[in-house]
PDB file of N, CA and C in Angstrom:
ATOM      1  N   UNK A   1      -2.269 -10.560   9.150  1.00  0.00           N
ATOM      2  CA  UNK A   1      -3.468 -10.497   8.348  1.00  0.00           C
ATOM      3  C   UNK A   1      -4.502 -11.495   8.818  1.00  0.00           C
ATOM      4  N   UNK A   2      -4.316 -11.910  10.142  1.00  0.00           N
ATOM      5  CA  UNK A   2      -5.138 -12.955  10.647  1.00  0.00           C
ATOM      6  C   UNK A   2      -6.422 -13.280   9.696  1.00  0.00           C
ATOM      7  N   UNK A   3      -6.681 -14.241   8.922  1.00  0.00           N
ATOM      8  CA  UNK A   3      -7.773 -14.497   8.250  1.00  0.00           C
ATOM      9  C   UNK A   3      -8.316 -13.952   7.410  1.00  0.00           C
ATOM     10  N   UNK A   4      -7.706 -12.287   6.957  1.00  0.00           N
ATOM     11  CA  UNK A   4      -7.966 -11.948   5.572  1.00  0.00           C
ATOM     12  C   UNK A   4      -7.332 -12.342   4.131  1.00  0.00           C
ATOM     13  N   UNK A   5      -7.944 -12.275   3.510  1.00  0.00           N
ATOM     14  CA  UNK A   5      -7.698 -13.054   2.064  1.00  0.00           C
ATOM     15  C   UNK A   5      -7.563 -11.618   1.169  1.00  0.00           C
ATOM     16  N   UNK A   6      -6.564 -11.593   0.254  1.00  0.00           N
ATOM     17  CA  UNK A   6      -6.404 -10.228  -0.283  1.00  0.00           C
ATOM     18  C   UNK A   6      -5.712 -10.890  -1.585  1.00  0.00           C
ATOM     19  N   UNK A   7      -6.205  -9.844  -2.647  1.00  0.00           N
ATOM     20  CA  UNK A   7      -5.885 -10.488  -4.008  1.00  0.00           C
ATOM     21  C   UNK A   7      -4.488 -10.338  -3.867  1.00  0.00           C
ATOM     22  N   UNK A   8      -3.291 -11.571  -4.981  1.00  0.00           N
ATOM     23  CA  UNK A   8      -1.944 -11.491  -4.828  1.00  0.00           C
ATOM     24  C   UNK A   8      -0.957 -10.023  -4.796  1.00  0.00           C
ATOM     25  N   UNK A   9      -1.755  -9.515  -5.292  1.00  0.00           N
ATOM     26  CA  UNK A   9      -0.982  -8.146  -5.799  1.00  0.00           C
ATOM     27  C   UNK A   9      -0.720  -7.096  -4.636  1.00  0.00           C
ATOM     28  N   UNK A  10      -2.326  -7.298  -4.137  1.00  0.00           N
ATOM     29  CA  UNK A  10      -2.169  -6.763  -2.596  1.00  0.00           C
ATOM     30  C   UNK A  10      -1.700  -6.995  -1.563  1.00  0.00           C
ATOM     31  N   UNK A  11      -1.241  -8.463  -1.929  1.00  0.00           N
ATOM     32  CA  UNK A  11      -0.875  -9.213  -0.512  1.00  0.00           C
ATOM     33  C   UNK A  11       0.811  -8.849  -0.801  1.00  0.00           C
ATOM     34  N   UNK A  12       1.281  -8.608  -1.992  1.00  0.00           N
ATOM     35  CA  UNK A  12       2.873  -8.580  -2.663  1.00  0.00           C
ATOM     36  C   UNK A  12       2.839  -7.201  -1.927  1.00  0.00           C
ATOM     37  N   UNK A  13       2.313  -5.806  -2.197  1.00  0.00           N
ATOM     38  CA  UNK A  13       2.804  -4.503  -1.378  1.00  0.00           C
ATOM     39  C   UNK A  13       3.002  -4.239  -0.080  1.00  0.00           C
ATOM     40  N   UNK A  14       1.589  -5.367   0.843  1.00  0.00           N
ATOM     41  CA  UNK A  14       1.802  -5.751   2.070  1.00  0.00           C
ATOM     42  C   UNK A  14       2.680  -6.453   2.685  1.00  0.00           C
ATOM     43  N   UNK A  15       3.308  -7.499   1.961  1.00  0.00           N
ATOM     44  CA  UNK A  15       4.300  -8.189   2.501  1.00  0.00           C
ATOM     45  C   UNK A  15       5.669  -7.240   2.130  1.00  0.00           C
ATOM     46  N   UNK A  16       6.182  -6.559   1.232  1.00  0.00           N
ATOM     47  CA  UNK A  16       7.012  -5.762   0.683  1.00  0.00           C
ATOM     48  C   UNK A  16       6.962  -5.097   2.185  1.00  0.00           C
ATOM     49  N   UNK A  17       6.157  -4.330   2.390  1.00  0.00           N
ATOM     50  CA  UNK A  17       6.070  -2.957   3.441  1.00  0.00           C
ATOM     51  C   UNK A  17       6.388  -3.714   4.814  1.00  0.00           C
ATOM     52  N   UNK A  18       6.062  -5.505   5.032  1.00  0.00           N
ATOM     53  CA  UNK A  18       6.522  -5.832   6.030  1.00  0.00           C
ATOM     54  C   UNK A  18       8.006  -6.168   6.024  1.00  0.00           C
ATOM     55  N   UNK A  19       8.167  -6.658   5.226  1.00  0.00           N
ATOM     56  CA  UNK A  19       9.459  -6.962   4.933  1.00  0.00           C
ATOM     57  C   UNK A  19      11.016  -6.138   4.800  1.00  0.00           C
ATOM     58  N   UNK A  20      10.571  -4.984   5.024  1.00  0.00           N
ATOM     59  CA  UNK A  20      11.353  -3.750   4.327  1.00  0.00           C
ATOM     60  C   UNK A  20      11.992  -4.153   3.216  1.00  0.00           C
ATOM     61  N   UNK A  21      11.281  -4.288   1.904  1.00  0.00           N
ATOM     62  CA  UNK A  21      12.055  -4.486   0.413  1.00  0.00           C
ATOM     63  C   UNK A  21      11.519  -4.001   0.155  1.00  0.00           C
ATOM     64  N   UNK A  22      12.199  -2.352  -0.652  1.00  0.00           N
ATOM     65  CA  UNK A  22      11.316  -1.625  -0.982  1.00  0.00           C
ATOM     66  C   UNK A  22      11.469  -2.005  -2.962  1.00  0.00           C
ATOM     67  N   UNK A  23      12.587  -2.282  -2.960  1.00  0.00           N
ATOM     68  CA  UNK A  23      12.583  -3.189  -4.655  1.00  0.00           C
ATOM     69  C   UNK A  23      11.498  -4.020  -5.000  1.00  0.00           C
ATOM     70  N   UNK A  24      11.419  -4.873  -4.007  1.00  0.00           N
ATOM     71  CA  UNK A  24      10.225  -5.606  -4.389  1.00  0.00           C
ATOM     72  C   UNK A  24       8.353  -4.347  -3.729  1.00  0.00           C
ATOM     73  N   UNK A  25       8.463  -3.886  -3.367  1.00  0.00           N
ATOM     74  CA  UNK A  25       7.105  -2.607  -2.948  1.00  0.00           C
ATOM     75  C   UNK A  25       7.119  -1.683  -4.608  1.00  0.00           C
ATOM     76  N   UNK A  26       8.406  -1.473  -5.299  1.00  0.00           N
ATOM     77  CA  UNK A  26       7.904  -0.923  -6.090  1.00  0.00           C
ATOM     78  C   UNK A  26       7.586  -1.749  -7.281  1.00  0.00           C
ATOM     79  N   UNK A  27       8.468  -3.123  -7.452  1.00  0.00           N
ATOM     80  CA  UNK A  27       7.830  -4.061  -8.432  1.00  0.00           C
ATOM     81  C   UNK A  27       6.861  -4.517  -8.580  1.00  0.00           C
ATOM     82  N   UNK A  28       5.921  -3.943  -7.480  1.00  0.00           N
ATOM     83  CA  UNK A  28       4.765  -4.524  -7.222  1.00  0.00           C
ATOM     84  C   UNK A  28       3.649  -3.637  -8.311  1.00  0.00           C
ATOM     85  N   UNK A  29       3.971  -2.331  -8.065  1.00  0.00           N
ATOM     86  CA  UNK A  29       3.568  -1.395  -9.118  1.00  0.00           C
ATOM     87  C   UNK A  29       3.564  -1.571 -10.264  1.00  0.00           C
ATOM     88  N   UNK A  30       2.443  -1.244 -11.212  1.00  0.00           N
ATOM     89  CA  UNK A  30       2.642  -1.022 -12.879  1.00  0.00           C
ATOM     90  C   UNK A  30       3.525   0.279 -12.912  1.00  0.00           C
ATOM     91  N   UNK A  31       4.204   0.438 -14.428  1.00  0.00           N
ATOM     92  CA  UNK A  31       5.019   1.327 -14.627  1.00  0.00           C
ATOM     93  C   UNK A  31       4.493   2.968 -14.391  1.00  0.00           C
ATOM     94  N   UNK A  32       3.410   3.316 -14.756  1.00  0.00           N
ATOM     95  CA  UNK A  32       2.340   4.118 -14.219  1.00  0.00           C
ATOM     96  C   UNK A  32       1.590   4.599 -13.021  1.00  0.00           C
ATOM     97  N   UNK A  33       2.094   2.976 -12.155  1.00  0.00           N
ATOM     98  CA  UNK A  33       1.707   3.100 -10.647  1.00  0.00           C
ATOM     99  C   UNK A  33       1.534   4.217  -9.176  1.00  0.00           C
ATOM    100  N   UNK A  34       0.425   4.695  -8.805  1.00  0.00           N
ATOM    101  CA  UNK A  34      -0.005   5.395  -7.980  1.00  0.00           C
ATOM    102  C   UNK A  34       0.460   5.287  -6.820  1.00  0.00           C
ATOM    103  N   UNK A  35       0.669   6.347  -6.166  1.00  0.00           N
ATOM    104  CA  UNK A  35       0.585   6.209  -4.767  1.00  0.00           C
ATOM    105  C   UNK A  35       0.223   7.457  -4.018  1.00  0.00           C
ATOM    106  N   UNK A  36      -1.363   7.683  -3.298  1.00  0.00           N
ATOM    107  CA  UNK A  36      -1.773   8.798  -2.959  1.00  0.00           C
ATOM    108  C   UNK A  36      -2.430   9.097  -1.377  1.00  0.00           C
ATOM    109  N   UNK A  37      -1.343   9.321  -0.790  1.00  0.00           N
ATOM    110  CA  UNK A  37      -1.682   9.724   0.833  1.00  0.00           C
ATOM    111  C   UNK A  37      -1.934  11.016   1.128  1.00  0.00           C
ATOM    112  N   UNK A  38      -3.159  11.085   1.052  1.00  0.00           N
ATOM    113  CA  UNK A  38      -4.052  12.283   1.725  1.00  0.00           C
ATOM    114  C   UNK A  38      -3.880  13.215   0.923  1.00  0.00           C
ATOM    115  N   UNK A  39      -3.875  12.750  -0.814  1.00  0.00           N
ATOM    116  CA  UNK A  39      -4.382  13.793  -2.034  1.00  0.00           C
ATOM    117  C   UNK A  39      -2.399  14.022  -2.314  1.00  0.00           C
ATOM    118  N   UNK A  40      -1.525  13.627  -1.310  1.00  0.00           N
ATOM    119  CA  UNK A  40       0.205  13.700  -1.777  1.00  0.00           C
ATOM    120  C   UNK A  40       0.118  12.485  -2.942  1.00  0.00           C
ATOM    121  N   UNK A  41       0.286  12.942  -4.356  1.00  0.00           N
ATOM    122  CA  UNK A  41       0.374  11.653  -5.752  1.00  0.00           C
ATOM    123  C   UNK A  41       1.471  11.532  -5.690  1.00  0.00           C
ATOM    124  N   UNK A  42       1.936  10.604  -5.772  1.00  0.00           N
ATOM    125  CA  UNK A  42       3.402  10.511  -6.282  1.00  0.00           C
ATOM    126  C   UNK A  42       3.517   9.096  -7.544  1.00  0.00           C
ATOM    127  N   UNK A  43       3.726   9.299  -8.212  1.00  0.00           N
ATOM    128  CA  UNK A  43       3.588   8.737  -9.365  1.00  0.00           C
ATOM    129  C   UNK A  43       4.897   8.079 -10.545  1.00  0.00           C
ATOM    130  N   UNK A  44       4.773   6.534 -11.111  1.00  0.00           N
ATOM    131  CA  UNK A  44       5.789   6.335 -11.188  1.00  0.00           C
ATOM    132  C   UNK A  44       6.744   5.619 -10.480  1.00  0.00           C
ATOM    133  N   UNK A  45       7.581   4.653 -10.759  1.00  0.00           N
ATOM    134  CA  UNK A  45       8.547   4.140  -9.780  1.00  0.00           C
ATOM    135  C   UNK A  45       9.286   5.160  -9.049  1.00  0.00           C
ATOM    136  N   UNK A  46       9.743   6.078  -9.372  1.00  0.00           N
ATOM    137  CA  UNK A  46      10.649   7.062  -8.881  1.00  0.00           C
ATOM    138  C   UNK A  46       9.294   7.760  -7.623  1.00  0.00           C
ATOM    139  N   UNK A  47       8.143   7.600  -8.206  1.00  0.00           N
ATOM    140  CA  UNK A  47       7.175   8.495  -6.855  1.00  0.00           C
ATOM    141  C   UNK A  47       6.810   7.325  -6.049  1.00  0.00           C
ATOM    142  N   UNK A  48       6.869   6.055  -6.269  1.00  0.00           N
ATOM    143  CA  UNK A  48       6.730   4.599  -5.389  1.00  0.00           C
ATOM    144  C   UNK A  48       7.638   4.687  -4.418  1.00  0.00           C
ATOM    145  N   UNK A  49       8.440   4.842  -5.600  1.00  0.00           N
ATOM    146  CA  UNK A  49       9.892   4.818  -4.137  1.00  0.00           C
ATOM    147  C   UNK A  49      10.258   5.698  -2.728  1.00  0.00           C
ATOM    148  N   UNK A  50       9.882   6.937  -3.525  1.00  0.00           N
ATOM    149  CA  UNK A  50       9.991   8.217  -2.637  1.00  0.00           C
ATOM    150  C   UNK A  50       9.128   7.733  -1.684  1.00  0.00           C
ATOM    151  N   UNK A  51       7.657   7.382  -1.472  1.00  0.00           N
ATOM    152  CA  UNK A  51       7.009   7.083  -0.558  1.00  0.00           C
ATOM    153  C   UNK A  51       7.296   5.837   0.004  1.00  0.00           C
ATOM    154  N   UNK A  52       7.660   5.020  -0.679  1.00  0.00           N
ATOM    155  CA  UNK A  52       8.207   3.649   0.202  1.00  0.00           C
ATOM    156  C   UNK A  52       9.363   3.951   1.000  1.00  0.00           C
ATOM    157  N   UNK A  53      10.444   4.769   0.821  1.00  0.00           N
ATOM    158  CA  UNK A  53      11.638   5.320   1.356  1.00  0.00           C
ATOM    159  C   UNK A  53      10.876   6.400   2.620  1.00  0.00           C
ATOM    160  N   UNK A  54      10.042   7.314   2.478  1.00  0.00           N
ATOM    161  CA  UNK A  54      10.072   8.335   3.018  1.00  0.00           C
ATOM    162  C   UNK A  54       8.617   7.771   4.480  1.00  0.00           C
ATOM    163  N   UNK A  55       7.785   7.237   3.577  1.00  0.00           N
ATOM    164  CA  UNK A  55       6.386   7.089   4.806  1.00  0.00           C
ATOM    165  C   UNK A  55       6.136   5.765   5.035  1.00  0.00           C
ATOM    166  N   UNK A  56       6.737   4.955   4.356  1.00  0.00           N
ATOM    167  CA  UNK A  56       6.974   3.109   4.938  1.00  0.00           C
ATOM    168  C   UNK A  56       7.871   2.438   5.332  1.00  0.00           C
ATOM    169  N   UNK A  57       8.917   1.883   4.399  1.00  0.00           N
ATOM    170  CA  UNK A  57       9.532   1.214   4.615  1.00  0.00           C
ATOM    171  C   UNK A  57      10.987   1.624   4.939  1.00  0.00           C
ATOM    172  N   UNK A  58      11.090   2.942   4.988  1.00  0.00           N
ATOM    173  CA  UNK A  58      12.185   3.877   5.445  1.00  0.00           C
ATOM    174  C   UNK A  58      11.783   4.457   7.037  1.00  0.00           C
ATOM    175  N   UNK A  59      10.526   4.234   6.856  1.00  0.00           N
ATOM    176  CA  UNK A  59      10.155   4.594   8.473  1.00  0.00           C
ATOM    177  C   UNK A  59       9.884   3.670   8.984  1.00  0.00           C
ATOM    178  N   UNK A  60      10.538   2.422   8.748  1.00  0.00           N
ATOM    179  CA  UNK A  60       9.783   1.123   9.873  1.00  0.00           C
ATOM    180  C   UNK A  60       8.400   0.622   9.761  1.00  0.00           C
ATOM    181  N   UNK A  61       7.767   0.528   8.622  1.00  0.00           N
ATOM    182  CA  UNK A  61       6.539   0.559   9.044  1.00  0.00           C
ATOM    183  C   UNK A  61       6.268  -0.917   9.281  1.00  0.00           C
ATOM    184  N   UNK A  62       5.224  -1.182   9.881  1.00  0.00           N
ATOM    185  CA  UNK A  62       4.223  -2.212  10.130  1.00  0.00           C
ATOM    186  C   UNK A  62       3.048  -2.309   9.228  1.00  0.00           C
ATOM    187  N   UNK A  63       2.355  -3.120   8.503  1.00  0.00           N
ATOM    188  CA  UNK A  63       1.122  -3.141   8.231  1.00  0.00           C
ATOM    189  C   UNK A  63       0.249  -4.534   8.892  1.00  0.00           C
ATOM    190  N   UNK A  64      -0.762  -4.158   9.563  1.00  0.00           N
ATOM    191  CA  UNK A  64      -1.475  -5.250   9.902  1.00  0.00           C
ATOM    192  C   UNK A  64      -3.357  -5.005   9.277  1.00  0.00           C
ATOM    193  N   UNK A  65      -2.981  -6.076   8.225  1.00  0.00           N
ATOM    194  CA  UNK A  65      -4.826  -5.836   8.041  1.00  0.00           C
ATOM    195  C   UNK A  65      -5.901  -6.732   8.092  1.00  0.00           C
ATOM    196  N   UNK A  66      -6.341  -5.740   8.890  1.00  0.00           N
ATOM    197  CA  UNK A  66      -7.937  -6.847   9.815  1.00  0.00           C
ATOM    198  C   UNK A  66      -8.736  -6.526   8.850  1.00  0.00           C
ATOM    199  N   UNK A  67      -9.203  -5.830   7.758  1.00  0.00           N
ATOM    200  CA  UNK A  67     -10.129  -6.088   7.231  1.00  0.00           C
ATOM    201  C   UNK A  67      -9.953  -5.779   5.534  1.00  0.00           C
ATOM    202  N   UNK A  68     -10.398  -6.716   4.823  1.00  0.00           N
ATOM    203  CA  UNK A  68     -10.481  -6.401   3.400  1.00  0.00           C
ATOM    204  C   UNK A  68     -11.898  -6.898   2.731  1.00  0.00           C
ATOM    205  N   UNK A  69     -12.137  -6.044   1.420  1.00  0.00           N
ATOM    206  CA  UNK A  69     -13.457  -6.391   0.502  1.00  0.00           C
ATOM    207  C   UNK A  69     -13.145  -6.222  -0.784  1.00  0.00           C
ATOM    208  N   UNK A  70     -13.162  -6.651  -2.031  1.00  0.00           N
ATOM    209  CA  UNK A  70     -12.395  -6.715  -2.849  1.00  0.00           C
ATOM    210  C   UNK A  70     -14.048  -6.630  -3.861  1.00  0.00           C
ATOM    211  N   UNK A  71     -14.151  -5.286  -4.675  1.00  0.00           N
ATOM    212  CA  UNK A  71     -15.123  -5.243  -5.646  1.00  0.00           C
ATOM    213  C   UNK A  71     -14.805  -5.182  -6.926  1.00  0.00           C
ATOM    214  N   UNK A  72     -14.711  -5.894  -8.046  1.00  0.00           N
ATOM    215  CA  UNK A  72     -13.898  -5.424  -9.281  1.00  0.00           C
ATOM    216  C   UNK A  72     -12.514  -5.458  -9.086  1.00  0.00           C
ATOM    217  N   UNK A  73     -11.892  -4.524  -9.454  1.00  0.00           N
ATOM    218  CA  UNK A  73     -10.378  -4.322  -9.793  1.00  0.00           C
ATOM    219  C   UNK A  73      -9.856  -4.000  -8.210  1.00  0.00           C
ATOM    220  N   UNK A  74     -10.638  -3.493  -7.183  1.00  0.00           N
ATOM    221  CA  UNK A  74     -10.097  -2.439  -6.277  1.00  0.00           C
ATOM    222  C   UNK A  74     -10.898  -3.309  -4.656  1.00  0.00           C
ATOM    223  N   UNK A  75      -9.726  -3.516  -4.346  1.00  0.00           N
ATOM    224  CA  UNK A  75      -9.573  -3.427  -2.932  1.00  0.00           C
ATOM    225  C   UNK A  75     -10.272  -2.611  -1.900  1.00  0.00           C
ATOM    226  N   UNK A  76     -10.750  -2.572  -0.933  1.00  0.00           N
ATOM    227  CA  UNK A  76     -10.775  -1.408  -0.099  1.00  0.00           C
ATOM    228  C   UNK A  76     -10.133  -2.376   1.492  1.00  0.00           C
ATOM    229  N   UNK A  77      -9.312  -2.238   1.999  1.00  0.00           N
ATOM    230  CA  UNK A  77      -8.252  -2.755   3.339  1.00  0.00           C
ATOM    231  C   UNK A  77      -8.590  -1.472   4.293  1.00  0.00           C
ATOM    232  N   UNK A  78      -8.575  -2.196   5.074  1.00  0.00           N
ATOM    233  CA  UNK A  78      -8.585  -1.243   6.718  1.00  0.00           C
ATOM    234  C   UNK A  78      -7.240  -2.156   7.459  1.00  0.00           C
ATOM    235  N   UNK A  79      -6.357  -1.167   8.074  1.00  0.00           N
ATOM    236  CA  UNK A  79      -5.165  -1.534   8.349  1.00  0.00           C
ATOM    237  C   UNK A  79      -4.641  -0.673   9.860  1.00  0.00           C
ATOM    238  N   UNK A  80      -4.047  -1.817  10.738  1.00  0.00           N
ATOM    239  CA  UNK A  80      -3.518  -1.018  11.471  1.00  0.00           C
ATOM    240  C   UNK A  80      -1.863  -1.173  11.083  1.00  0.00           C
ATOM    241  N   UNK A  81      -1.256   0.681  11.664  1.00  0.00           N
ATOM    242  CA  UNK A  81       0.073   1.104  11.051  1.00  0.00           C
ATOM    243  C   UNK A  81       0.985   1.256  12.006  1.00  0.00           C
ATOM    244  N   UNK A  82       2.150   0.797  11.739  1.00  0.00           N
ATOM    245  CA  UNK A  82       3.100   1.083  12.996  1.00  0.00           C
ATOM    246  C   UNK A  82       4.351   1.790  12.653  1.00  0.00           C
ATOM    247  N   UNK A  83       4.466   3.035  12.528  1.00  0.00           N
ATOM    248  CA  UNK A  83       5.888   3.663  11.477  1.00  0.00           C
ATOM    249  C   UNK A  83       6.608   4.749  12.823  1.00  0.00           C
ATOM    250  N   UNK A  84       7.699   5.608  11.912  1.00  0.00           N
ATOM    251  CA  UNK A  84       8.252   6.778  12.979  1.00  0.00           C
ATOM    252  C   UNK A  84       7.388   7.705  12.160  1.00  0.00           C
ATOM    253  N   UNK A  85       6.501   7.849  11.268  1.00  0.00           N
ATOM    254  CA  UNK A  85       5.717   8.765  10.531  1.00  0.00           C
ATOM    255  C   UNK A  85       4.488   8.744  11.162  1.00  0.00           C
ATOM    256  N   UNK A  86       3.815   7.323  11.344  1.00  0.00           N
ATOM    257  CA  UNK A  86       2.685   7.491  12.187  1.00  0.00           C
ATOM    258  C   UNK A  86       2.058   6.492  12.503  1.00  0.00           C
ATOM    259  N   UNK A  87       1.040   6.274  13.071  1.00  0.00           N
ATOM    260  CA  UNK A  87       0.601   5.275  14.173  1.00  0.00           C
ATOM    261  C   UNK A  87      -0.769   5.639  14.244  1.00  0.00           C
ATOM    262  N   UNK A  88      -1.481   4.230  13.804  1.00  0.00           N
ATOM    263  CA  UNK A  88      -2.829   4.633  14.038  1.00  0.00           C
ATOM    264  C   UNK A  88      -3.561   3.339  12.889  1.00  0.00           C
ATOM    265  N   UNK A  89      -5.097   3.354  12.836  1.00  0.00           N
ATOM    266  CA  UNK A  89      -5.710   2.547  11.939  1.00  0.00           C
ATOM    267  C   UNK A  89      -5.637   3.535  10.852  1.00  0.00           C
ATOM    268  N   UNK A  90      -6.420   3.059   9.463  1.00  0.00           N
ATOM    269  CA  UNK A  90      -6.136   3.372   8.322  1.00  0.00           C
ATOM    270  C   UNK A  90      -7.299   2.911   7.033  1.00  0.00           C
ATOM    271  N   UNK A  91      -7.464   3.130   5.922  1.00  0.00           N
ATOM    272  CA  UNK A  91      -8.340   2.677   5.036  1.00  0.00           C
ATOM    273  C   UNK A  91      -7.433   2.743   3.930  1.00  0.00           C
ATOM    274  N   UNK A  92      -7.311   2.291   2.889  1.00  0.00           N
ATOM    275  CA  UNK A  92      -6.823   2.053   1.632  1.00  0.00           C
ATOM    276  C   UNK A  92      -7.797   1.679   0.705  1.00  0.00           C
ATOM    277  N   UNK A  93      -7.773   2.118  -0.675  1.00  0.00           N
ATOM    278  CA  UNK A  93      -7.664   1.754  -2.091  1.00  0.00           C
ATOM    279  C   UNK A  93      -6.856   1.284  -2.372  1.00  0.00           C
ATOM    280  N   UNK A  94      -6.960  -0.262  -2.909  1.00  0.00           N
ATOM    281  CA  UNK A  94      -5.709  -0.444  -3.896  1.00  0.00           C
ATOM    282  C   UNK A  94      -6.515  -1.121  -5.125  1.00  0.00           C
ATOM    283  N   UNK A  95      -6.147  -0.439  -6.334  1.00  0.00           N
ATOM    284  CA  UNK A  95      -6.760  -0.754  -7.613  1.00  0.00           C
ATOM    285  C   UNK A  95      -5.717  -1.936  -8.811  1.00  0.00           C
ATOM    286  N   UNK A  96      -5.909  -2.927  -8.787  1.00  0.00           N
ATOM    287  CA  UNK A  96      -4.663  -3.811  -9.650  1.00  0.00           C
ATOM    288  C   UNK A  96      -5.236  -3.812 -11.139  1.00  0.00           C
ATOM    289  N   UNK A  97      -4.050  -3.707 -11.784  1.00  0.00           N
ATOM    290  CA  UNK A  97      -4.141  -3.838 -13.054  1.00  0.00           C
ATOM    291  C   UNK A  97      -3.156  -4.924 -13.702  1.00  0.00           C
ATOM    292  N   UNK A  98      -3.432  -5.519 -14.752  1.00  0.00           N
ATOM    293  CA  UNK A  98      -2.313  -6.483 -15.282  1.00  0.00           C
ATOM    294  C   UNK A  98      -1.946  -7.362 -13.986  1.00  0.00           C
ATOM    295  N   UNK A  99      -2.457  -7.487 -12.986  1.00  0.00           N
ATOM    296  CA  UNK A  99      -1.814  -8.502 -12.128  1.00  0.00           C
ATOM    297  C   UNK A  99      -0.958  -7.421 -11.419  1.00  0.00           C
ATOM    298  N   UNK A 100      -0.760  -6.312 -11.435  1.00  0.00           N
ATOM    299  CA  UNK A 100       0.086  -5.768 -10.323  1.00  0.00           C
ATOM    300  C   UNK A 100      -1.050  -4.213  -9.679  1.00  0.00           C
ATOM    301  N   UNK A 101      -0.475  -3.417  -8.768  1.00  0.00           N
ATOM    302  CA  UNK A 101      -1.578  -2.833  -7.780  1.00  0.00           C
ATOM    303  C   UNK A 101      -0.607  -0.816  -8.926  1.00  0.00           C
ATOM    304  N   UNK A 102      -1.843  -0.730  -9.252  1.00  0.00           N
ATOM    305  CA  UNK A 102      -1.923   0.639 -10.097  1.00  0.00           C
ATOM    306  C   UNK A 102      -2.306   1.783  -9.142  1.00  0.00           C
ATOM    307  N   UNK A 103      -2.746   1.799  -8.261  1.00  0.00           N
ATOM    308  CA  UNK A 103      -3.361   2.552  -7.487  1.00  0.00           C
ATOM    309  C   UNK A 103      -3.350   2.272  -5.979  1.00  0.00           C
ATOM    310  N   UNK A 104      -3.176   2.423  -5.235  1.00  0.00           N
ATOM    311  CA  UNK A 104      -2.862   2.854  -3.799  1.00  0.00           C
ATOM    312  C   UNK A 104      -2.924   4.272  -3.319  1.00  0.00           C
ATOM    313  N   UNK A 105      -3.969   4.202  -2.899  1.00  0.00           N
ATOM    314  CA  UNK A 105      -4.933   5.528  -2.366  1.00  0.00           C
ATOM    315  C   UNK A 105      -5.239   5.257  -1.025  1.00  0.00           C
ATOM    316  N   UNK A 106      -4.832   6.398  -0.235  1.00  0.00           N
ATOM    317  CA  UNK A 106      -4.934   6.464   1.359  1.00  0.00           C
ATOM    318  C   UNK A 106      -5.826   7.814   1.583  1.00  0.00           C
ATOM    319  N   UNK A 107      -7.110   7.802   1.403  1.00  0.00           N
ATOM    320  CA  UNK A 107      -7.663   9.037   1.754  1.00  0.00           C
ATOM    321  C   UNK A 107      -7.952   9.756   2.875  1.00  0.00           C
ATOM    322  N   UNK A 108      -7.948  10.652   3.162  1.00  0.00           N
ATOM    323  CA  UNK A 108      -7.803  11.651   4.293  1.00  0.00           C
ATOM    324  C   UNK A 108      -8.886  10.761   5.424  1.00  0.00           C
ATOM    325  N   UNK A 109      -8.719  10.401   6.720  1.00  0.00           N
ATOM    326  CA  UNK A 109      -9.483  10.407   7.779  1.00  0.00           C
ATOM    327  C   UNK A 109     -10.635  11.692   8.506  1.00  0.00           C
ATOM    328  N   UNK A 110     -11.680  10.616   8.663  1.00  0.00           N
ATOM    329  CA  UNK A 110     -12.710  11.838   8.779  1.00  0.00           C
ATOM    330  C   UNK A 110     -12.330  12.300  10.765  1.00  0.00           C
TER     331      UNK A 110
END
């Protein structure tokens, strides 16, 4: 994260996804907690998990992020990704609530 500063909550899913703990990736979530790659919701600890198991931390991933801006509640991170799912830079939403990240939104690349 060379020199970006990211609110705690964000920095807890990022380090989770480096770390491969996906216990701690979904504690990071409110009970309600989002997770939406390219319009796929999955919702819920049980839909946290599935995606932490299936497109992160079950696939090796890497997160490296060079850039963050933090307006209100919500994040916006630009990230480069290193998984067996995929490889490439990236943009994120992450929206925190109560001190933990409610929303994690990966919208489609133009």
């Amino acid at each position: 994260m060379s020199g970006t500063t990211l609110p705690e909550p964000v920095a807890r899913v990022v380090a989770a996804i480096n770390d491969a703990d996906i216990d701690a990736f979904v504690d990071a979530f409110t009970p309600d907690g989002v997770v939406n790659d390219w319009g796929r919701v999955l919702t819920g600890p049980e839909g946290v998990r599935s995606w932490g198991q299936s497109d992160a931390i079950g696939a090796g991933a890497r997160m490296t992020v060079v850039e963050a801006t933090t307006d209100g509640d919500t994040t916006m991170i630009t990230f480069d990704w290193r998984s067996s799912v995929f490889n490439g830079r990236s943009d994120a939403y992450v929206t925190v609530r109560d001190g933990k990240v409610a929303e994690f939104r990966i919208p489609p690349s133009h």
